[in-house]
N, C-alpha and C. Protein backbone atom coordinates (compact mmCIF):
# COMPACT_ATOMS: atom_id res chain seq x y z
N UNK A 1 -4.98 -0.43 -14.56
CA UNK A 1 -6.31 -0.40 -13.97
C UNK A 1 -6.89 0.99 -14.20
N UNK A 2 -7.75 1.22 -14.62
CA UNK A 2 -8.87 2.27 -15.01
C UNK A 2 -9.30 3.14 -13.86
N UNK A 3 -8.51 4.25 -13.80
CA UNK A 3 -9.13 5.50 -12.81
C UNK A 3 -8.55 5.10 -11.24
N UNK A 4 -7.10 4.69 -11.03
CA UNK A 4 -6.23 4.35 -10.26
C UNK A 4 -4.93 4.98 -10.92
N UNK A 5 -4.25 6.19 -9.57
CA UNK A 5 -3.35 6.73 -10.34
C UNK A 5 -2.49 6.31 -9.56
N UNK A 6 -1.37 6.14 -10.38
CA UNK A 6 0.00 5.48 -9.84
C UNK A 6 0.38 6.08 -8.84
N UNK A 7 0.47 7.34 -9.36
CA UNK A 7 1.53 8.65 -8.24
C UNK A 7 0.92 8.47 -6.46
N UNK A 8 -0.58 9.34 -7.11
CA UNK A 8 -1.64 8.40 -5.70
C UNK A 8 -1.01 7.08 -4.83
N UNK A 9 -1.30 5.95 -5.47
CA UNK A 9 -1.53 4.91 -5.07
C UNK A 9 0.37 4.98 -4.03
N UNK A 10 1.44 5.23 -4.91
CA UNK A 10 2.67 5.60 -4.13
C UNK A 10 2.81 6.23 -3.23
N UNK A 11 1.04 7.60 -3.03
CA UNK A 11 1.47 8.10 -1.69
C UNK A 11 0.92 7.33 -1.16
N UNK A 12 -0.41 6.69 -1.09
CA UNK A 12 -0.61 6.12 -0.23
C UNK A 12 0.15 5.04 0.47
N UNK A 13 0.72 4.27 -0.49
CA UNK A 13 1.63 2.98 -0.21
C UNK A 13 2.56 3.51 1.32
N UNK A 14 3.32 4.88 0.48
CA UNK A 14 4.30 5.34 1.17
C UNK A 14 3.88 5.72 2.67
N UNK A 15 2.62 6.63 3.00
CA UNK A 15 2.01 6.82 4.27
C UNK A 15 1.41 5.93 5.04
N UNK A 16 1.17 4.51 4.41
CA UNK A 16 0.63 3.60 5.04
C UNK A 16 1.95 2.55 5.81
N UNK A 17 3.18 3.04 5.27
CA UNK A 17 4.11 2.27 5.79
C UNK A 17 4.81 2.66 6.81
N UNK A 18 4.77 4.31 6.74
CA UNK A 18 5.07 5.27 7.81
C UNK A 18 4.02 4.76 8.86
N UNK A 19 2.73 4.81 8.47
CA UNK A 19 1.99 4.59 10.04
C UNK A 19 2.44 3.29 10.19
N UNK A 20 2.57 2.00 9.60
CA UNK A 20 2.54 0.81 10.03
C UNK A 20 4.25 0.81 11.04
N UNK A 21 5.05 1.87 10.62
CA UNK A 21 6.31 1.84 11.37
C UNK A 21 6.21 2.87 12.79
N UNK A 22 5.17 3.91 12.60
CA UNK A 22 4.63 4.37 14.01
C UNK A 22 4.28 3.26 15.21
N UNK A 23 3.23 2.55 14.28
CA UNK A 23 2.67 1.71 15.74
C UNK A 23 3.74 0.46 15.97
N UNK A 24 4.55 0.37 15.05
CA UNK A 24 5.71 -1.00 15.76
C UNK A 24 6.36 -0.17 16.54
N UNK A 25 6.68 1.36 16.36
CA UNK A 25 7.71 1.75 17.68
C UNK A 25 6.84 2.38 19.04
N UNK A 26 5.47 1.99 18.79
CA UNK A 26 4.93 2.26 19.75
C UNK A 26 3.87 1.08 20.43
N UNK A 27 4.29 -0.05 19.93
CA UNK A 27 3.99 -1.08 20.09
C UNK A 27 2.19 -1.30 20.35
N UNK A 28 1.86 -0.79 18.98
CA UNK A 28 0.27 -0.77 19.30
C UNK A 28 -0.24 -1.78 18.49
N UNK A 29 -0.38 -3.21 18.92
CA UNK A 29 -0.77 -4.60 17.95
C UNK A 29 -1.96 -4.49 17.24
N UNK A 30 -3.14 -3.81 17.86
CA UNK A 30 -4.13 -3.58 16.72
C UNK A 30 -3.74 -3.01 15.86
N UNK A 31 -3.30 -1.32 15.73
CA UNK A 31 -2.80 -0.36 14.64
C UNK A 31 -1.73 -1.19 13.24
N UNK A 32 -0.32 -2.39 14.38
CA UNK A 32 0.11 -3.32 13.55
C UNK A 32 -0.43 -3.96 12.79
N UNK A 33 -1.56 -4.32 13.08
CA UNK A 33 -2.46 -5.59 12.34
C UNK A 33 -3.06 -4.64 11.53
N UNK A 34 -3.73 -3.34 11.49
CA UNK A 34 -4.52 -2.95 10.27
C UNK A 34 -3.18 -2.48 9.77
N UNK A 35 -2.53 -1.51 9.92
CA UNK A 35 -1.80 -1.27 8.77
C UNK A 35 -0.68 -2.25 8.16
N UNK A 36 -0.71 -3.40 8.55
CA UNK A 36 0.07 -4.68 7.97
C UNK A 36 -0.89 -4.82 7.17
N UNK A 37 -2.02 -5.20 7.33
CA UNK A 37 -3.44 -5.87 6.13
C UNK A 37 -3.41 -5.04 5.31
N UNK A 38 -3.45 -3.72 5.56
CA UNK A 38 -3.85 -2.44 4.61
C UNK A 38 -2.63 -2.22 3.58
N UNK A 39 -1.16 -2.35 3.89
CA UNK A 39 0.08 -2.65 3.69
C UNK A 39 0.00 -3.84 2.09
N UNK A 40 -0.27 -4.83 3.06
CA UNK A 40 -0.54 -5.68 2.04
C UNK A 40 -1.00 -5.91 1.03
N UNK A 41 -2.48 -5.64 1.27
CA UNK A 41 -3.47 -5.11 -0.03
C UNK A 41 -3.01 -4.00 -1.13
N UNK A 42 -2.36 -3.33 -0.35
CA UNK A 42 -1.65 -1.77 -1.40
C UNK A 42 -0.52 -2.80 -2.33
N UNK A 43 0.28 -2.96 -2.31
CA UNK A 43 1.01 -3.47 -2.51
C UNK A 43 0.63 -4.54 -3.43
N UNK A 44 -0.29 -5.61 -3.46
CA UNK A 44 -1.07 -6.25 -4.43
C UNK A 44 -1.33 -5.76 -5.40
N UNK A 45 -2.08 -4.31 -5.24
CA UNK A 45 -2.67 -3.71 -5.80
C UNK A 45 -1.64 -2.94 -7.05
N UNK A 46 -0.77 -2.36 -6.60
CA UNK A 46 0.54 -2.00 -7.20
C UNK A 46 0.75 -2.70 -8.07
N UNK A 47 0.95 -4.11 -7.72
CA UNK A 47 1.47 -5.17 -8.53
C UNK A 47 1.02 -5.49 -9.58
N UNK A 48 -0.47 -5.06 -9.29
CA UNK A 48 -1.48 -5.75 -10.47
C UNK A 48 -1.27 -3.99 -11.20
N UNK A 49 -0.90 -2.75 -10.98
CA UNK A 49 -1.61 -2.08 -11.67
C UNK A 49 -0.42 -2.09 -12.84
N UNK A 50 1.51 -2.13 -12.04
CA UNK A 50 2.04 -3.00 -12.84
C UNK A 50 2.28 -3.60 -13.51
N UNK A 51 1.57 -4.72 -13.66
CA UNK A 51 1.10 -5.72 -14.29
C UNK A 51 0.78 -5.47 -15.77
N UNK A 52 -0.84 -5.06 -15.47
CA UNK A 52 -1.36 -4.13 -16.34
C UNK A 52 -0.86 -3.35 -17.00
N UNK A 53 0.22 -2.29 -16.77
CA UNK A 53 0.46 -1.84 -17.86
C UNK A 53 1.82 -1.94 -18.25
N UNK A 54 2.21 -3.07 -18.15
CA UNK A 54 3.03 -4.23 -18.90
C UNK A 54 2.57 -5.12 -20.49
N UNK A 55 1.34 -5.03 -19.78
CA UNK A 55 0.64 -5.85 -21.05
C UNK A 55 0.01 -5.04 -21.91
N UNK A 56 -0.61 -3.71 -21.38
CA UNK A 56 -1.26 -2.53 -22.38
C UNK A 56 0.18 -1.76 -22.96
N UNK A 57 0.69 -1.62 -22.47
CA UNK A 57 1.86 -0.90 -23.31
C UNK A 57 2.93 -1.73 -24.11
């Protein structure tokens, strides 16, 4: 994917899983629910960028 950097996208992945493991030990169900969605989407996103350069390379 075009102007999406891997390294980036790994920190983010990585800090978004740290917070999503903050609010399970602090049992905050909204904070769970966005950073599960947000979690998710990263991770898609990964997959596809993955993907991508599977087939370009």
């Amino acid at each position: 994917m075009n102007g999406i950097d891997k390294n980036t996208l790994d920190e983010v992945v990585a800090k978004t899983f740290k917070e999503l493991k903050t609010a399970i030990d602090t049992h905050s169900e909204k904070s769970i629910e966005m950073y599960s969605l947000a979690l998710r989407a990263l991770v898609k996103l990964r997959a596809q960028v993955i993907a991508e350069d599977r087939t370009d390379g």
